[in-house]
C-alpha atoms as a PDB file:
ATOM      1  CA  UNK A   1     -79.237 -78.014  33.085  1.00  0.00           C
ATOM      2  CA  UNK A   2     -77.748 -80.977  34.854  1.00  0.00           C
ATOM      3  CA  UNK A   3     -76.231 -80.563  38.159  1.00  0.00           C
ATOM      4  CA  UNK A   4     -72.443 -81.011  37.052  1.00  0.00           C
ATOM      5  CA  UNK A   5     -72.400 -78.950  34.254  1.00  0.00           C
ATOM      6  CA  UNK A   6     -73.866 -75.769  37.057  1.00  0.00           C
ATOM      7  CA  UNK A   7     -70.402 -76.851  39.008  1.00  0.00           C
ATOM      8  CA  UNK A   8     -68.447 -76.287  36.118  1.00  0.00           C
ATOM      9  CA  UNK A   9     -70.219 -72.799  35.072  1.00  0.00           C
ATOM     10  CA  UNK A  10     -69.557 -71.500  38.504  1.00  0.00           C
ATOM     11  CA  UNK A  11     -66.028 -72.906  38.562  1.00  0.00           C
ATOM     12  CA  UNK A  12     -65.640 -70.602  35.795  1.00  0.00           C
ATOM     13  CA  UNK A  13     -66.823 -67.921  37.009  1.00  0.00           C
ATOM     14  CA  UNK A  14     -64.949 -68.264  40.112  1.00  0.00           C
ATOM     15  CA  UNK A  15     -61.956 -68.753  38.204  1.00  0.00           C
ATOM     16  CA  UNK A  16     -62.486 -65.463  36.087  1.00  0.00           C
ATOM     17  CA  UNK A  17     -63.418 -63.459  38.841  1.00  0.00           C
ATOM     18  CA  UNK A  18     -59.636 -64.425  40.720  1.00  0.00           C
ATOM     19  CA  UNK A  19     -57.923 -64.000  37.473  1.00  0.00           C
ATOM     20  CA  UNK A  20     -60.064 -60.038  37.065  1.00  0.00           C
ATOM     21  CA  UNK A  21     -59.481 -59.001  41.048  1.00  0.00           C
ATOM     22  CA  UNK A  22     -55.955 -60.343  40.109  1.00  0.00           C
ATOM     23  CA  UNK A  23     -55.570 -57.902  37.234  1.00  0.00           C
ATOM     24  CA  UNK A  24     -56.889 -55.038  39.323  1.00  0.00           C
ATOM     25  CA  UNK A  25     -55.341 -55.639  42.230  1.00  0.00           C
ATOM     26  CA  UNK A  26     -51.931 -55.833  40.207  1.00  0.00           C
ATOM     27  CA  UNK A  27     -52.748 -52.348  38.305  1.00  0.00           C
ATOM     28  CA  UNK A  28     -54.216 -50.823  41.568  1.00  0.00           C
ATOM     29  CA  UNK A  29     -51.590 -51.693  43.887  1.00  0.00           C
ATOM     30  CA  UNK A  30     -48.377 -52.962  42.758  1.00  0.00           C
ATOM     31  CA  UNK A  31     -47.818 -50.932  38.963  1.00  0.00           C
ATOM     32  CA  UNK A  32     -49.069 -47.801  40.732  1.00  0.00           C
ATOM     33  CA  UNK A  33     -46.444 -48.341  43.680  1.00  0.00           C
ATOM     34  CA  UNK A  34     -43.789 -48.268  40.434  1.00  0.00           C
ATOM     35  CA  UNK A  35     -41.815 -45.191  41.515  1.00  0.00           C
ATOM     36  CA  UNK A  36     -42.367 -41.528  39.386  1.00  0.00           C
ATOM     37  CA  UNK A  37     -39.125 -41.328  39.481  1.00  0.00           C
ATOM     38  CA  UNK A  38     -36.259 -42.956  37.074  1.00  0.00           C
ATOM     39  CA  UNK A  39     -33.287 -44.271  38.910  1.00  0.00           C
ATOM     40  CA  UNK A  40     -30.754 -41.562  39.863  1.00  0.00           C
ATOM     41  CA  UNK A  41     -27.697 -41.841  37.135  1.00  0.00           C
ATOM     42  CA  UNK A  42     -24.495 -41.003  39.496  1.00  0.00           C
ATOM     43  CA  UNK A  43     -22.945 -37.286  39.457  1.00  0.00           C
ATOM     44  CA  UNK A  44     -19.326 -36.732  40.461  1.00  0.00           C
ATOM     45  CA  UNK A  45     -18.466 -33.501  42.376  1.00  0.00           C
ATOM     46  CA  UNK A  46     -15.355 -32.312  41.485  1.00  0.00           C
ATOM     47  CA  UNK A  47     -15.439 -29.619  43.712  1.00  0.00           C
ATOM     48  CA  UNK A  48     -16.894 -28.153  46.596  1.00  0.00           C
ATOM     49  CA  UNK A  49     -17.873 -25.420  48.892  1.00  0.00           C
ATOM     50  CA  UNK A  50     -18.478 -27.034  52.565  1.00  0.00           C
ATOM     51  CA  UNK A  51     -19.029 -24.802  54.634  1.00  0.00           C
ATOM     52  CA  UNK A  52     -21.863 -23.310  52.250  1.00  0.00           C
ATOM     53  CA  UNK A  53     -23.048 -26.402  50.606  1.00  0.00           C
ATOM     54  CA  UNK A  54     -22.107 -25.058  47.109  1.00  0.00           C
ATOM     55  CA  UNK A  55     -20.962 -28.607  44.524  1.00  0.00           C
ATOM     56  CA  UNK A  56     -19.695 -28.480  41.250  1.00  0.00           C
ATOM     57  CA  UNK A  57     -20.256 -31.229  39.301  1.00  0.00           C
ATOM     58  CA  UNK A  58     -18.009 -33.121  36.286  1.00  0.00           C
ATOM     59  CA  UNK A  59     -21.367 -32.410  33.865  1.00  0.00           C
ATOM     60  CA  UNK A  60     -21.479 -28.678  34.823  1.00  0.00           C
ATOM     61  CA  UNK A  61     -20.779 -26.561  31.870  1.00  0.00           C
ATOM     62  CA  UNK A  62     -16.901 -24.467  31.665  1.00  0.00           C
ATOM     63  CA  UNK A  63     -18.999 -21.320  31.962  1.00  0.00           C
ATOM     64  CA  UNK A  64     -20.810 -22.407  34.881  1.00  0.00           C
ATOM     65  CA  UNK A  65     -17.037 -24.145  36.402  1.00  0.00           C
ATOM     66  CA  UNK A  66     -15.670 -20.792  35.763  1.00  0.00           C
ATOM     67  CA  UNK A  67     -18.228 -18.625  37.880  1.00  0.00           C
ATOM     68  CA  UNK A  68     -18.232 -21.385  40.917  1.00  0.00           C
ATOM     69  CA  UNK A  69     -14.408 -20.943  41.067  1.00  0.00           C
ATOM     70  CA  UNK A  70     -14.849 -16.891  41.109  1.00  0.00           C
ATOM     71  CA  UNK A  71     -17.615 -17.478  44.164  1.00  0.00           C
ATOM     72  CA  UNK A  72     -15.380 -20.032  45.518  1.00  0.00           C
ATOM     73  CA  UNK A  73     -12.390 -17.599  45.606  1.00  0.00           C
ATOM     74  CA  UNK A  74     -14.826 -14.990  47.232  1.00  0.00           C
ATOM     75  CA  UNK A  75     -15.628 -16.923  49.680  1.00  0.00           C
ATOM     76  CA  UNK A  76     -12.656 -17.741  50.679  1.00  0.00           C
ATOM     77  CA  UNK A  77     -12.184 -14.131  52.565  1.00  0.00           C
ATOM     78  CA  UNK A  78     -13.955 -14.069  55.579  1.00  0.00           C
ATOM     79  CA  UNK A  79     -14.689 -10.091  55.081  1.00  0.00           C
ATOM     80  CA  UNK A  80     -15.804 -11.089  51.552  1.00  0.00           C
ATOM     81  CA  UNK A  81     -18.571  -8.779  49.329  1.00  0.00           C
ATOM     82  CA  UNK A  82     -22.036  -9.712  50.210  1.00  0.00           C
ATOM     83  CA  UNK A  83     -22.799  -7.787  46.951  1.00  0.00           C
ATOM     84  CA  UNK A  84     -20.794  -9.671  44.856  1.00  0.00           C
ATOM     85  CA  UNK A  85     -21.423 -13.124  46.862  1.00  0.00           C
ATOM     86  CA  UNK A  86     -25.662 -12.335  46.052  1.00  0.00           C
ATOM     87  CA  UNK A  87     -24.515 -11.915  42.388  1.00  0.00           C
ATOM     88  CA  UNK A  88     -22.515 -14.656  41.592  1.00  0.00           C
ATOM     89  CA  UNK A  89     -25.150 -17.284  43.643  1.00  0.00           C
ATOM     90  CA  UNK A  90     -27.656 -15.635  41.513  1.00  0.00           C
ATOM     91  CA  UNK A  91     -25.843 -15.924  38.221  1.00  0.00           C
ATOM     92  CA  UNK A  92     -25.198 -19.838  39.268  1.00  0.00           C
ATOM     93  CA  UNK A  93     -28.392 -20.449  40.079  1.00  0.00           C
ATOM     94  CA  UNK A  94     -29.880 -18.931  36.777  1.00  0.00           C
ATOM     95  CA  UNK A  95     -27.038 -20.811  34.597  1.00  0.00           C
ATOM     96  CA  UNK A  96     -27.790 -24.243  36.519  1.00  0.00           C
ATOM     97  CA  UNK A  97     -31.570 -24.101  36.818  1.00  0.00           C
ATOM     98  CA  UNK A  98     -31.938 -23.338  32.784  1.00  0.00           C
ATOM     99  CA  UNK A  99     -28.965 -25.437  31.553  1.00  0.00           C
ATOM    100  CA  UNK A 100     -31.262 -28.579  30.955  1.00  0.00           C
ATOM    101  CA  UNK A 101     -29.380 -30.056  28.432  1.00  0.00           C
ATOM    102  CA  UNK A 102     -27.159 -32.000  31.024  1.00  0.00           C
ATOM    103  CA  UNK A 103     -29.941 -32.899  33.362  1.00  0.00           C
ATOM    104  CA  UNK A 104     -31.164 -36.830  33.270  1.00  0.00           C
ATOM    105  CA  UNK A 105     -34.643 -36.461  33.598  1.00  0.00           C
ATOM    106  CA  UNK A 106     -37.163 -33.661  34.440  1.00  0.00           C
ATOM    107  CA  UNK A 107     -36.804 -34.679  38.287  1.00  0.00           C
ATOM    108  CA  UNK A 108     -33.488 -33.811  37.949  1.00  0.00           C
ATOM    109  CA  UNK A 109     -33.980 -29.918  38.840  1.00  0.00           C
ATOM    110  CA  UNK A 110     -30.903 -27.778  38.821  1.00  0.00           C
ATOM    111  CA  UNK A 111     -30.054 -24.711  41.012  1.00  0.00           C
ATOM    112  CA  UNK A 112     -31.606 -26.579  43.992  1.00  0.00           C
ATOM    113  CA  UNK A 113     -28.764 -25.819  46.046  1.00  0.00           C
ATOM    114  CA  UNK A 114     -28.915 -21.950  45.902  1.00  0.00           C
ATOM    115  CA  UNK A 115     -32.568 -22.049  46.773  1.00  0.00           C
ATOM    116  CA  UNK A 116     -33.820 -21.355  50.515  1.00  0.00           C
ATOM    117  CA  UNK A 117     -34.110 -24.514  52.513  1.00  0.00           C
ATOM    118  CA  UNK A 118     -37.794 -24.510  53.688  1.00  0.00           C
ATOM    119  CA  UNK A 119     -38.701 -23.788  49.918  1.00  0.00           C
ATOM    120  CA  UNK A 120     -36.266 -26.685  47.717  1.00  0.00           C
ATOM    121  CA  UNK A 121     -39.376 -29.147  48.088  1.00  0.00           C
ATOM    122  CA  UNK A 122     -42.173 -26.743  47.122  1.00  0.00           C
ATOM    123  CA  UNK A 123     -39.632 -25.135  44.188  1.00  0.00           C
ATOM    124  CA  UNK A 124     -38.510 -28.914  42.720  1.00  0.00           C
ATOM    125  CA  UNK A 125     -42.469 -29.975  42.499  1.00  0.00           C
ATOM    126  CA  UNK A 126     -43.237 -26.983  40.744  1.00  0.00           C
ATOM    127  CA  UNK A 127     -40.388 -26.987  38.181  1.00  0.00           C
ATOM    128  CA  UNK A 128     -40.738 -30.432  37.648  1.00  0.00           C
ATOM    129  CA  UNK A 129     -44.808 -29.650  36.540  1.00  0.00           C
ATOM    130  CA  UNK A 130     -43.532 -26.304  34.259  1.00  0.00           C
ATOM    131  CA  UNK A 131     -40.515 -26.247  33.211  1.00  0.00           C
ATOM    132  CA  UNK A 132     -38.685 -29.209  33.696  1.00  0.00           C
ATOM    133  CA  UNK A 133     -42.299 -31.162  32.338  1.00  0.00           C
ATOM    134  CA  UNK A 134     -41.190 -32.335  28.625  1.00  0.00           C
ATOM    135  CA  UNK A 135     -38.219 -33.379  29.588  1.00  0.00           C
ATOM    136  CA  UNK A 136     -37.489 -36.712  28.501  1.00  0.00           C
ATOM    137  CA  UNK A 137     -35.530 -39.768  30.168  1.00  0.00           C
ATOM    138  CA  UNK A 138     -31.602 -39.679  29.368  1.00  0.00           C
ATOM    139  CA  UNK A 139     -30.491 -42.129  31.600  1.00  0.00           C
ATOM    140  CA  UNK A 140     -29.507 -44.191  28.758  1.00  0.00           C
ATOM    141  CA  UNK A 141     -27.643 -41.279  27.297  1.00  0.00           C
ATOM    142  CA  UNK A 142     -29.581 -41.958  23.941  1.00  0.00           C
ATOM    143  CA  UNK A 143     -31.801 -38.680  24.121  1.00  0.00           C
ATOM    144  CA  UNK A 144     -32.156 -36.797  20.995  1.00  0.00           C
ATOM    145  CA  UNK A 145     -34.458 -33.846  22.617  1.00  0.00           C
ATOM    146  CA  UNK A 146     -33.301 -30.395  22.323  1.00  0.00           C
ATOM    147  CA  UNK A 147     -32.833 -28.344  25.455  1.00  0.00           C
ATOM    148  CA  UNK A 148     -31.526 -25.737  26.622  1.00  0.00           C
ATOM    149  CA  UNK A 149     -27.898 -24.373  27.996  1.00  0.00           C
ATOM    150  CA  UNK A 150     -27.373 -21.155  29.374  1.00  0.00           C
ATOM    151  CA  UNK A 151     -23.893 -19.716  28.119  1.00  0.00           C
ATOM    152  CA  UNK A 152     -24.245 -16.629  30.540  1.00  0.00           C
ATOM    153  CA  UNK A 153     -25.914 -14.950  32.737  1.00  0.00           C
ATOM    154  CA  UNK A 154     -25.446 -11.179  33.861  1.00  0.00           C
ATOM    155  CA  UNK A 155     -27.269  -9.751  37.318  1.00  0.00           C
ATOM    156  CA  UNK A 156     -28.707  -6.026  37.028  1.00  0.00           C
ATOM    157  CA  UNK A 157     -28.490  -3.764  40.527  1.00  0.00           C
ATOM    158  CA  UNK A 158     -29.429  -5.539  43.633  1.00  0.00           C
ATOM    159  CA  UNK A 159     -31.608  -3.438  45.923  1.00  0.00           C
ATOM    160  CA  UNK A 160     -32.974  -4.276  49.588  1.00  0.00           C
ATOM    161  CA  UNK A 161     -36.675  -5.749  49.653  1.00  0.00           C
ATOM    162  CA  UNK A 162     -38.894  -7.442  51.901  1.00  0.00           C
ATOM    163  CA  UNK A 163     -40.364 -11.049  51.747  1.00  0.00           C
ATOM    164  CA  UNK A 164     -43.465 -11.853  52.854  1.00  0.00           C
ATOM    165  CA  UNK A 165     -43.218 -15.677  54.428  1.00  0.00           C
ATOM    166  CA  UNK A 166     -45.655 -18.321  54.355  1.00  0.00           C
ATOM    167  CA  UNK A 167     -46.133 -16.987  57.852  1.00  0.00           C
ATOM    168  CA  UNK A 168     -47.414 -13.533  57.132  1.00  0.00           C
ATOM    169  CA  UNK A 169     -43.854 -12.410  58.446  1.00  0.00           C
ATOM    170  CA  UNK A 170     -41.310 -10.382  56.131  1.00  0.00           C
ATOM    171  CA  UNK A 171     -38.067 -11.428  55.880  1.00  0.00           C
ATOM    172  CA  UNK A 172     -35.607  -8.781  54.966  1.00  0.00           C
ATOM    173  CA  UNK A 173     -33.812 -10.030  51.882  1.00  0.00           C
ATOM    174  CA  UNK A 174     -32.623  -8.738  48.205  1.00  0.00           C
ATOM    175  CA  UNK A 175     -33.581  -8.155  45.327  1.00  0.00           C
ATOM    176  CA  UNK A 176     -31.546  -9.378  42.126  1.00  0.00           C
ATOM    177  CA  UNK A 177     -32.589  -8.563  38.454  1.00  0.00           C
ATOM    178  CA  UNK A 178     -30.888 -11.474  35.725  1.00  0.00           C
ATOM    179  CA  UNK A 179     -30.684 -11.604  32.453  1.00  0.00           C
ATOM    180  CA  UNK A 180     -29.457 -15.009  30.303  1.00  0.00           C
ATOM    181  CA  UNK A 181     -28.195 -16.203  26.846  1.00  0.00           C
ATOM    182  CA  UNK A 182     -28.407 -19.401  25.688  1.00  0.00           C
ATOM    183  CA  UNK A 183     -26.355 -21.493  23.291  1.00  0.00           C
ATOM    184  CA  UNK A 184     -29.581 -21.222  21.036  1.00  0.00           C
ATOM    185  CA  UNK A 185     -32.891 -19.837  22.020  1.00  0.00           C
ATOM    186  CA  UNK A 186     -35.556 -22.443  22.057  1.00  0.00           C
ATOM    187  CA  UNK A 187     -38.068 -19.924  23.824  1.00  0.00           C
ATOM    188  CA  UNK A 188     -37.431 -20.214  27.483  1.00  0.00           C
ATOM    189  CA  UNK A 189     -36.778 -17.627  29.767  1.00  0.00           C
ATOM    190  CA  UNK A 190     -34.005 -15.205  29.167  1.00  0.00           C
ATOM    191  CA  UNK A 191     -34.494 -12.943  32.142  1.00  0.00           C
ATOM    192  CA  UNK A 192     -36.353 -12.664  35.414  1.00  0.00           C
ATOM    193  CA  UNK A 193     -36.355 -10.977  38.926  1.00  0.00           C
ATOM    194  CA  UNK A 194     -34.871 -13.151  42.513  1.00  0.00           C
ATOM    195  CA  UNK A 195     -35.574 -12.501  45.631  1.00  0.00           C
ATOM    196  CA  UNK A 196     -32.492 -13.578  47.953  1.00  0.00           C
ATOM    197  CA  UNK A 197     -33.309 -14.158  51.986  1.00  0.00           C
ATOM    198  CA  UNK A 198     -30.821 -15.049  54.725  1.00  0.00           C
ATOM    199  CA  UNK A 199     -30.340 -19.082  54.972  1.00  0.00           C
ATOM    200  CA  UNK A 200     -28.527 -19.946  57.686  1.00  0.00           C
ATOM    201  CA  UNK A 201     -24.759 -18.537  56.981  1.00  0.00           C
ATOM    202  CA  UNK A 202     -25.827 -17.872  53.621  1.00  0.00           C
ATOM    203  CA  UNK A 203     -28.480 -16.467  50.945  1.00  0.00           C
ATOM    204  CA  UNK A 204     -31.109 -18.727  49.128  1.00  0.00           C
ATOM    205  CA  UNK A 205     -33.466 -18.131  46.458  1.00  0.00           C
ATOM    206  CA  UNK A 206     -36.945 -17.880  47.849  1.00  0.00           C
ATOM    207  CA  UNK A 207     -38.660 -15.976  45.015  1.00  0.00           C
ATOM    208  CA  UNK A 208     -38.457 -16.425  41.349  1.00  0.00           C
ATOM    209  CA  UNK A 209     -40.128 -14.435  38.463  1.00  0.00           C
ATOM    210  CA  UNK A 210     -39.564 -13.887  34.646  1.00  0.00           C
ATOM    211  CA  UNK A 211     -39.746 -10.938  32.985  1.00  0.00           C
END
């Protein structure tokens, strides 16, 4: 083989081997990097609940509007039911985590705001791998999927419990039975058992369980 024709293999080769590490470096390290996550569509709040951190928001359903107004009006006492307060965060939660019809993408978990602090992060990731999983991209508002939307939600007797911590400590807290009806049944949950713990000036969801 003559000595130019060799230059021109291995220029080749050379060549190929960029235009490869090129391809895998490009699939390794710069698709991969691609966020998970679609870009957020934008919410408006239409009402609010400072001092607890409680939003309601324009896509929220009128049954779900209507119960935020009756905590809102609670809350607005200072000596206010701590009974009722446990229920009606409870109902919310239930009626915003299932209604998944007006969510925009399966990282858009509801109810988030009703759960305890130290446990939104650990309760998003697992939603998003179980039940919010199948549930497709609407940020173009052209989704045809059929999902669910809770039309209410009704809490059974709330009795005091104990909650063990990631700790090993319990944390005093309650416990709040819920039952839910959807606009049509397409086999999710339809009732389950909360555990509520103090949060700060208020009561989150630490503990979730269907029935």
């Amino acid at each position: 083989m003559k000595k130019s024709t060799k230059i021109w293999i291995a220029v080749v080769v050379i060549l190929l081997l960029i235009g490869i590490g090129g391809g895998i470096y490009y699939f390794v390290f710069i698709k991969e990097k691609k966020p998970d996550t679609p870009p957020v569509k934008e919410v408006i709040v239409t009402n609010t609940i400072e001092e607890y951190g409680y939003n309601l928001e324009d896509r929220d359903t009128e049954n779900f509007k209507q119960k935020f107004e009756e905590l809102k009006t609670l809350l607005q006492n200072e000596d206010y039911d701590k009974m009722e307060y446990m229920r009606l965060i409870s109902e919310l939660f239930i009626m915003d985590f299932f209604t998944i019809q007006n969510k925009v993408s399966r990282y858009d978990v509801g109810g988030l705001e009703y759960v305890y602090k130290d446990a939104v992060d650990s309760f998003r990731t697992v939603a998003e791998s179980s039940v919010y999983k199948t549930v497709e991209n609407n940020l173009d508002d052209t989704r045809t999927q059929e999902l669910p939307v809770v039309v209410s939600a009704t809490s059974g007797e709330i009795t005091e419990t104990t909650f063990e911590m990631p700790d090993k400590s319990n944390a005093g807290g309650y416990r709040v039975p819920v039952s839910w009806e959807y606009e049509e049944n397409l086999g999710y949950d339809t009732s389950g058992v909360l555990i509520l713990i103090p949060d700060g000036n208020k009561m989150g969801v630490v503990f979730y369980k269907a029935n």
